[in-house]
C-alpha atoms as a PDB file:
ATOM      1  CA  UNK A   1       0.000   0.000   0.000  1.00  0.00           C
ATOM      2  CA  UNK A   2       1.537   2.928  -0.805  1.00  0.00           C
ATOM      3  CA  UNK A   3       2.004   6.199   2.137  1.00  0.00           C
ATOM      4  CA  UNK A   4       0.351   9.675   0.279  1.00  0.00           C
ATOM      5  CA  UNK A   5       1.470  12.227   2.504  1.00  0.00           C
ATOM      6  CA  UNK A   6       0.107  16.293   2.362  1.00  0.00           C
ATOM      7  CA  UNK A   7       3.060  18.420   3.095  1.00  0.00           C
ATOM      8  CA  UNK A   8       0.464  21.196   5.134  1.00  0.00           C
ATOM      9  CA  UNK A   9       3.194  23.961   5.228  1.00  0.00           C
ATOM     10  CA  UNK A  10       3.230  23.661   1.329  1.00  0.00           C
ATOM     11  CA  UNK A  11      -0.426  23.064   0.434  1.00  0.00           C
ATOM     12  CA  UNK A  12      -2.409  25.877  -1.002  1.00  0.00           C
ATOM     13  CA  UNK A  13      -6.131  24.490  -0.674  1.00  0.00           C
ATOM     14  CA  UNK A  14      -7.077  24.825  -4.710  1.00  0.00           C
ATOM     15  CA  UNK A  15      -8.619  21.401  -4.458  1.00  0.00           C
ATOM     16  CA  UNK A  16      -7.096  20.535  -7.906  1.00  0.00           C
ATOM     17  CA  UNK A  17      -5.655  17.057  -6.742  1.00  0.00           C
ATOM     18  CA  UNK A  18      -8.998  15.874  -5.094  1.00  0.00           C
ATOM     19  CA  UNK A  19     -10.821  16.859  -8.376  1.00  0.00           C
ATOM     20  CA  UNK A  20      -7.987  15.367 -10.655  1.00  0.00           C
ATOM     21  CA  UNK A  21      -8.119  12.374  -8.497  1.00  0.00           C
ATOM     22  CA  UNK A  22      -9.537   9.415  -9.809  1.00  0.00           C
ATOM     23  CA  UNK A  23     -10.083   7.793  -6.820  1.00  0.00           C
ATOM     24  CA  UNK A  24     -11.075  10.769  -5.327  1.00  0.00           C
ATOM     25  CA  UNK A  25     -14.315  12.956  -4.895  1.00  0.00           C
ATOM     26  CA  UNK A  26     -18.251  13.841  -4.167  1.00  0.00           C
ATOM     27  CA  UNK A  27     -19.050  10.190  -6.232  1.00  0.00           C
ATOM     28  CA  UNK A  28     -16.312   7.970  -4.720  1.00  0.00           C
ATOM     29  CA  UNK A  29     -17.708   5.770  -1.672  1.00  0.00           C
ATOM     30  CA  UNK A  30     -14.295   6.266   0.150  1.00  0.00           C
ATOM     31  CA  UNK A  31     -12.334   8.991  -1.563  1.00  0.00           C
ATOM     32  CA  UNK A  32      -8.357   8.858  -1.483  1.00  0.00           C
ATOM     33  CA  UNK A  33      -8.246  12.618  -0.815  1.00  0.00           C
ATOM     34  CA  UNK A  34     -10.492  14.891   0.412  1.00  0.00           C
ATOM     35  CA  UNK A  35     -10.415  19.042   1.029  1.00  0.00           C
ATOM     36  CA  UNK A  36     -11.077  19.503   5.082  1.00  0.00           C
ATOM     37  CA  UNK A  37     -13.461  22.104   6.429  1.00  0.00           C
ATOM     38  CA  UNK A  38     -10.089  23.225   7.695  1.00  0.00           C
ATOM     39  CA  UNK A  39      -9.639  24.011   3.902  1.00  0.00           C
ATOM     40  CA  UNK A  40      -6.237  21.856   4.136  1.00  0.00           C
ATOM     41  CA  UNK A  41      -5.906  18.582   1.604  1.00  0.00           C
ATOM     42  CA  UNK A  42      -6.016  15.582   3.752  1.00  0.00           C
ATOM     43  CA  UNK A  43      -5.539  11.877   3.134  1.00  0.00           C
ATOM     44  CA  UNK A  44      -8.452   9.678   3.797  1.00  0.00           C
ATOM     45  CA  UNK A  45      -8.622   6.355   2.719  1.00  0.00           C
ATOM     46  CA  UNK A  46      -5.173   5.604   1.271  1.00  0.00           C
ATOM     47  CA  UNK A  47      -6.322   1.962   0.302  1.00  0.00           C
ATOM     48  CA  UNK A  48      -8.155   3.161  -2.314  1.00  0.00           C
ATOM     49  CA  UNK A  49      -4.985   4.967  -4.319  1.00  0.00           C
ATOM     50  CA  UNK A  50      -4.117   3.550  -7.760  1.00  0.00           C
ATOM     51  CA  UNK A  51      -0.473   4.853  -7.849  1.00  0.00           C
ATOM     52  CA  UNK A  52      -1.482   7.371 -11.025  1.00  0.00           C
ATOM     53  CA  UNK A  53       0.430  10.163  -9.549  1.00  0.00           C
ATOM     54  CA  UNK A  54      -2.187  12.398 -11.143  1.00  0.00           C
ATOM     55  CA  UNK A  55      -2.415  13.867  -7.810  1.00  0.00           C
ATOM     56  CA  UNK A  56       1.444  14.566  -7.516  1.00  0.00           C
ATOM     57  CA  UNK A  57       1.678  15.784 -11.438  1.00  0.00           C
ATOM     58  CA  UNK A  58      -0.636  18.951 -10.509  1.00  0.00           C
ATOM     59  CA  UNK A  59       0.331  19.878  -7.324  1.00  0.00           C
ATOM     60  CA  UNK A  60       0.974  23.480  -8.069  1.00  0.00           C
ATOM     61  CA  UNK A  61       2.899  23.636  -4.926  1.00  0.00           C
ATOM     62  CA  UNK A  62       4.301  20.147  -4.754  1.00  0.00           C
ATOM     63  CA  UNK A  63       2.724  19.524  -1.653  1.00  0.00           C
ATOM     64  CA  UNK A  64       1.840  15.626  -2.277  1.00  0.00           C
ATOM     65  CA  UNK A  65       4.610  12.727  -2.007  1.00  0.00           C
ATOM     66  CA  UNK A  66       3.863   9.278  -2.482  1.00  0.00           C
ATOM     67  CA  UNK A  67       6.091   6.523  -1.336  1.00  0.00           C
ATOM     68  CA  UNK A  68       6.019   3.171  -1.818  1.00  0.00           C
ATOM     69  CA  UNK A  69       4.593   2.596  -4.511  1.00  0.00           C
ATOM     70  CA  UNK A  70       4.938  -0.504  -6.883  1.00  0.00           C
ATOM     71  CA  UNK A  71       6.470   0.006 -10.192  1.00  0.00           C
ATOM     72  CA  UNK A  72       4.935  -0.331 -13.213  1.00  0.00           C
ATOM     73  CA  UNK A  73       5.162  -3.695 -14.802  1.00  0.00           C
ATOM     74  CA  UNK A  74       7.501  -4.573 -16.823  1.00  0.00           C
ATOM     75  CA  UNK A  75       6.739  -3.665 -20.857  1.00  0.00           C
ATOM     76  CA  UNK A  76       4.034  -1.253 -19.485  1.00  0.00           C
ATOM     77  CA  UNK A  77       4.853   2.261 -20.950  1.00  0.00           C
ATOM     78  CA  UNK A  78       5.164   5.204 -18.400  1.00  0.00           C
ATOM     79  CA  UNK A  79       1.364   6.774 -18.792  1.00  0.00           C
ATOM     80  CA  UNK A  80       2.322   9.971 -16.714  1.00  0.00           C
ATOM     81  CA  UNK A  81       5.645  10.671 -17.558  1.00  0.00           C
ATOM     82  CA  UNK A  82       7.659  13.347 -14.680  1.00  0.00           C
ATOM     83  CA  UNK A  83       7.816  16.853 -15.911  1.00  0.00           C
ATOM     84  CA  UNK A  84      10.319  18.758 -14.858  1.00  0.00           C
ATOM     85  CA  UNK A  85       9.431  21.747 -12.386  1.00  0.00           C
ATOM     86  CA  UNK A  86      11.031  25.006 -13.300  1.00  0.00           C
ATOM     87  CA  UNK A  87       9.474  27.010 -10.721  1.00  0.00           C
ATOM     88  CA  UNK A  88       6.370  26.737  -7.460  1.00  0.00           C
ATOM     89  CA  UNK A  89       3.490  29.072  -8.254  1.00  0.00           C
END
């Protein structure tokens, strides 16, 4: 299972990666990630994660790590490919 941590010093509250999330929102049962009344990102029901990263691609503030994730299999091309980060907004 892999460990999705919220880096709260870093996290802005858009709500992108809960909407992005495919495991993640009003029509999931038990979402992944979920925005807090606090208005802070927090992790739910990590369980549920797929390991798409879609969540840590569009992080506008890099706020999201996941670790431990299993890799891809082997043959299986990369579906979201690392972009390089040339500045935080």
């Amino acid at each position: 299972m892999p460990e999705i941590r919220v880096v709260s010093e870093r996290c802005v509250a858009c709500g992108d990666c809960v909407s992005l999330c495919p495991q993640s929102g009003s029509d999931v049962a038990l979402p992944v990630l979920v925005l807090a009344e606090n208005g802070q990102v927090e992790v739910a029901d990590p369980r549920g994660c797929i390991c798409c990263f879609t969540c840590v691609e569009f992080c506008r503030s890099a706020a999201i790590m996941i670790t431990g994730a299993l890799p891809a299999a082997e043959g299986q091309p990369d579906v979201y490919p690392t972009r390089p980060v040339s500045r935080i907004i």
